[in-house]
N, C-alpha and C. Protein backbone atom coordinates (compact mmCIF):
# COMPACT_ATOMS: atom_id res chain seq x y z
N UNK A 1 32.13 -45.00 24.78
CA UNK A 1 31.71 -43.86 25.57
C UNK A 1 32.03 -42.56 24.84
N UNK A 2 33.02 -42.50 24.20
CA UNK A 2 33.86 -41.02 23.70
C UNK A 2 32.78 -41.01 21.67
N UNK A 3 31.96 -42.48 21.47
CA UNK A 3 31.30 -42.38 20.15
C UNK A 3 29.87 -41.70 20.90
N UNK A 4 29.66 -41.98 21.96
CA UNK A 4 28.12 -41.41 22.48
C UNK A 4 28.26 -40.07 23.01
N UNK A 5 29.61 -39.56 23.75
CA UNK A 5 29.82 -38.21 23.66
C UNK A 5 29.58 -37.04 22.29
N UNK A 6 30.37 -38.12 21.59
CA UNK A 6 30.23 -36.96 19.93
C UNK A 6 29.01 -37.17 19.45
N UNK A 7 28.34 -38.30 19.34
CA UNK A 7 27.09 -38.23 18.98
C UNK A 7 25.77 -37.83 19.49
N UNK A 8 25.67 -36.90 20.84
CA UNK A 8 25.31 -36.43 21.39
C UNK A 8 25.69 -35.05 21.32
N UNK A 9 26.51 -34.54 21.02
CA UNK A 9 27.12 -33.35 20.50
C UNK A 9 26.93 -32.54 19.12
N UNK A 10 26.99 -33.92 18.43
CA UNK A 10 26.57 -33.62 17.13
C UNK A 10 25.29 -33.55 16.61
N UNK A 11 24.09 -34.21 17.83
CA UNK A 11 23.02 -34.09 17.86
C UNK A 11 22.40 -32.59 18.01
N UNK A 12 23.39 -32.21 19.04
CA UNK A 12 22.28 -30.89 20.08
C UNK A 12 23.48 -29.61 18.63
N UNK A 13 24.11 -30.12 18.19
CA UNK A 13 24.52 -29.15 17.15
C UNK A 13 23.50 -28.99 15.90
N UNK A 14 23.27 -30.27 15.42
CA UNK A 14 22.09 -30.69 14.03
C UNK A 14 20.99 -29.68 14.88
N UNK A 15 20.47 -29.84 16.23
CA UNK A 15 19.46 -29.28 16.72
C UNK A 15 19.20 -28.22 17.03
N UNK A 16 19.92 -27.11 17.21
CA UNK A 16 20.33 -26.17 17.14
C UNK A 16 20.30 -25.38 15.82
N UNK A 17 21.06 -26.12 14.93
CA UNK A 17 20.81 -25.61 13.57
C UNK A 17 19.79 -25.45 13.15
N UNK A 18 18.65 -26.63 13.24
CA UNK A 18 17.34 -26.73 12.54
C UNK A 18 16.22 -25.58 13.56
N UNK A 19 16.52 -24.96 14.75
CA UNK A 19 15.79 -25.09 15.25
C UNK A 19 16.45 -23.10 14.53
N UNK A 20 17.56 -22.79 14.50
CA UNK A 20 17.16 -21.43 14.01
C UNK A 20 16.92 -20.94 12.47
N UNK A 21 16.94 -22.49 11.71
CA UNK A 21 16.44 -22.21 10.48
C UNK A 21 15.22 -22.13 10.35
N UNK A 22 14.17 -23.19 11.32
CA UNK A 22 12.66 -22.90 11.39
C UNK A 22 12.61 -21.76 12.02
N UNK A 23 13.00 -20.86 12.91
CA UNK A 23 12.98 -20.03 13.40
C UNK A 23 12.80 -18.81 12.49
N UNK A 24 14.03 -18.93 11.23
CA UNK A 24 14.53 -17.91 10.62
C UNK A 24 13.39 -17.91 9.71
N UNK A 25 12.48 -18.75 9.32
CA UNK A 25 11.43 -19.04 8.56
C UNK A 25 10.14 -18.73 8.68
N UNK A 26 10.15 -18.57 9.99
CA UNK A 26 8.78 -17.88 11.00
C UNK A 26 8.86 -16.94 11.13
N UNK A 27 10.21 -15.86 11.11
CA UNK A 27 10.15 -15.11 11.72
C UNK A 27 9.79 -13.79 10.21
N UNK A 28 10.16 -14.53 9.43
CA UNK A 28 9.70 -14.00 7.75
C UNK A 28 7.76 -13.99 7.49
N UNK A 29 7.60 -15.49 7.98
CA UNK A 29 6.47 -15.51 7.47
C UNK A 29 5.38 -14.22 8.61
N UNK A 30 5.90 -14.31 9.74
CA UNK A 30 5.36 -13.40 10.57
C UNK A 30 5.25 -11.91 10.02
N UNK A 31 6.75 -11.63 10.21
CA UNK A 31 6.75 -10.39 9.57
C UNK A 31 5.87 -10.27 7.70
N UNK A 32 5.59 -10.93 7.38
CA UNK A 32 4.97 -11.13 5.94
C UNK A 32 3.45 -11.19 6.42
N UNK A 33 2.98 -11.31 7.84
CA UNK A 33 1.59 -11.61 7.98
C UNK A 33 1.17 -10.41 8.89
N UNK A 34 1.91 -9.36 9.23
CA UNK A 34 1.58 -8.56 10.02
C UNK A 34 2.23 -7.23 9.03
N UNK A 35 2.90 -7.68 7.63
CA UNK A 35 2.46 -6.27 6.71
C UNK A 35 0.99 -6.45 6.26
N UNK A 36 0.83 -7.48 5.78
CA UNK A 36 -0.58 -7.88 5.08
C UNK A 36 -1.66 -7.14 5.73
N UNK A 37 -1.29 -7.55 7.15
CA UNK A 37 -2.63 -7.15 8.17
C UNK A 37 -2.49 -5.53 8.58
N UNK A 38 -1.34 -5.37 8.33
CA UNK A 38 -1.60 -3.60 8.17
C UNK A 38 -1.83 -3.12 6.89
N UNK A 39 -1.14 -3.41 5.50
CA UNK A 39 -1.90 -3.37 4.42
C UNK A 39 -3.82 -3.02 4.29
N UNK A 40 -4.43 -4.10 4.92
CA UNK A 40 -5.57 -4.44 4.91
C UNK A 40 -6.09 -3.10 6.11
N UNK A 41 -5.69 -3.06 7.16
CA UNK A 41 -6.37 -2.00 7.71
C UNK A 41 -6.37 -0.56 7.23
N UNK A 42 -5.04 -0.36 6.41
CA UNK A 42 -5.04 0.59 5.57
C UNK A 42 -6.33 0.78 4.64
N UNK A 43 -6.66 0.11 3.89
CA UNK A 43 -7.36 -0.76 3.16
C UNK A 43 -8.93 0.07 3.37
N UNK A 44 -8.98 -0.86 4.35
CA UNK A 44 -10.29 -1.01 5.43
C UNK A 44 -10.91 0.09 5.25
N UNK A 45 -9.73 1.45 6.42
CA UNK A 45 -10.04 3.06 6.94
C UNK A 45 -9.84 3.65 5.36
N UNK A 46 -9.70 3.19 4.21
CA UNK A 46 -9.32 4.48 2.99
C UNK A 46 -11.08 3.89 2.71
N UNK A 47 -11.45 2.47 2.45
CA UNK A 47 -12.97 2.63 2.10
C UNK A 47 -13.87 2.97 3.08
N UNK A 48 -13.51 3.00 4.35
CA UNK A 48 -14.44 3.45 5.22
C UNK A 48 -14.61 5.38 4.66
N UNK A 49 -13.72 5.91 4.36
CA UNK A 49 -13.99 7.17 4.46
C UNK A 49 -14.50 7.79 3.46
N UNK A 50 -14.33 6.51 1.97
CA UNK A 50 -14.81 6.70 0.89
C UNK A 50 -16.17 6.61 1.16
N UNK A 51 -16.71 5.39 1.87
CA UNK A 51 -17.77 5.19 1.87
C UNK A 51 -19.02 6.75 3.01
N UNK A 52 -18.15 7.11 3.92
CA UNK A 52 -19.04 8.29 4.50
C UNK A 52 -19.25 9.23 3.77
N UNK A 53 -17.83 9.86 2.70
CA UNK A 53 -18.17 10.72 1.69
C UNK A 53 -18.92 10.78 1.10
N UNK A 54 -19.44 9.15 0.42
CA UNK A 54 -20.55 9.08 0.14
C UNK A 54 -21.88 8.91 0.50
N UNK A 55 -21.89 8.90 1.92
CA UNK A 55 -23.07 8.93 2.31
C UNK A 55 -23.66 10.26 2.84
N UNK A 56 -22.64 11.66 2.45
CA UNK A 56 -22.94 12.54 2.96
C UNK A 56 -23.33 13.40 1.44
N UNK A 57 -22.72 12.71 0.68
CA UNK A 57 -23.01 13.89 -0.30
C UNK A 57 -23.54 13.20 -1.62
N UNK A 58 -24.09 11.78 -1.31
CA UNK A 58 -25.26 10.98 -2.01
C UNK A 58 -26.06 10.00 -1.37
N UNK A 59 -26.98 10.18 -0.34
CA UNK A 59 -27.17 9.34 0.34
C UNK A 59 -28.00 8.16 -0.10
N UNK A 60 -28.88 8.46 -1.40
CA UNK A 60 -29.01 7.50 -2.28
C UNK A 60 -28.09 6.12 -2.95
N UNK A 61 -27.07 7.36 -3.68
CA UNK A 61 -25.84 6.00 -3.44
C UNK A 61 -25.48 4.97 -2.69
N UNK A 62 -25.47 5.70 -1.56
CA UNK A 62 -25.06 4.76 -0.22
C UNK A 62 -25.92 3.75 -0.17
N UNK A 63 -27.19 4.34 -0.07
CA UNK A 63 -27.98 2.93 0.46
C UNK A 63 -28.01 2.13 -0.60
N UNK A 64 -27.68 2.26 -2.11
CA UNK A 64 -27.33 1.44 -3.45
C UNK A 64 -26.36 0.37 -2.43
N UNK A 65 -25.42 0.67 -2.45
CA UNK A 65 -24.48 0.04 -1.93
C UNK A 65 -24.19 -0.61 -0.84
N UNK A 66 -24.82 -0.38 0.70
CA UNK A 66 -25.57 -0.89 1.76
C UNK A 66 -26.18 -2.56 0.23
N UNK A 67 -27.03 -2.06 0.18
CA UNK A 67 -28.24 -3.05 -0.17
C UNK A 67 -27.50 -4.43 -1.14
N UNK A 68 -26.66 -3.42 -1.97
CA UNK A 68 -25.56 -4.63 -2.87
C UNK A 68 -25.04 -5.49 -1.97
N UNK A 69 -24.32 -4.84 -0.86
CA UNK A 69 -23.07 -5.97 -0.59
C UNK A 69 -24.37 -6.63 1.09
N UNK A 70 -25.49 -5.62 2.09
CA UNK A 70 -25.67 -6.36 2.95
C UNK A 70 -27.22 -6.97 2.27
N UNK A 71 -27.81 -6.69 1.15
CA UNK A 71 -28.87 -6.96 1.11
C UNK A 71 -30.03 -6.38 1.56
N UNK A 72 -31.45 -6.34 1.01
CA UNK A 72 -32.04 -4.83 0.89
C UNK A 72 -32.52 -5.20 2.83
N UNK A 73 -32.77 -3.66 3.15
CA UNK A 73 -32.94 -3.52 5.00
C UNK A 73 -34.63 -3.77 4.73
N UNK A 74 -34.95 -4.36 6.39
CA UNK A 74 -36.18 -4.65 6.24
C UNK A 74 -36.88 -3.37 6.57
């Protein structure tokens, strides 16, 4: 009875441990996936504004570039 006490003890201890090392592991990769995703919106709004600049003060350009990346408009 007193070997199933400790080994039950020593269980929810092992379990405990593992459970804030996966924890401690998620909580990295998270934070590592929500710089990325602000990175990228950074990203995003610096070519978005590149791209109006250029559509205001070459609008030829623009539609160059429209047509490259969506393909020519019908």
């Amino acid at each position: 009875m007193l070997r199933t006490i400790f080994t039950i003890g020593a269980l929810a201890v092992l379990g405990l441990f593992l459970l804030s090392f996966v924890f401690g592991i998620l909580k990295g990769l998270i934070g590592l996936a929500l710089f990325l995703l602000g990175l990228a919106i950074r990203i995003a709004i610096v070519g978005l504004i590149v791209y109006l600049v250029i559509r205001i003060v070459s609008p030829e350009t623009a539609r160059r570039l429209r047509e490259r990346w969506s393909g020519p408009t019908a």
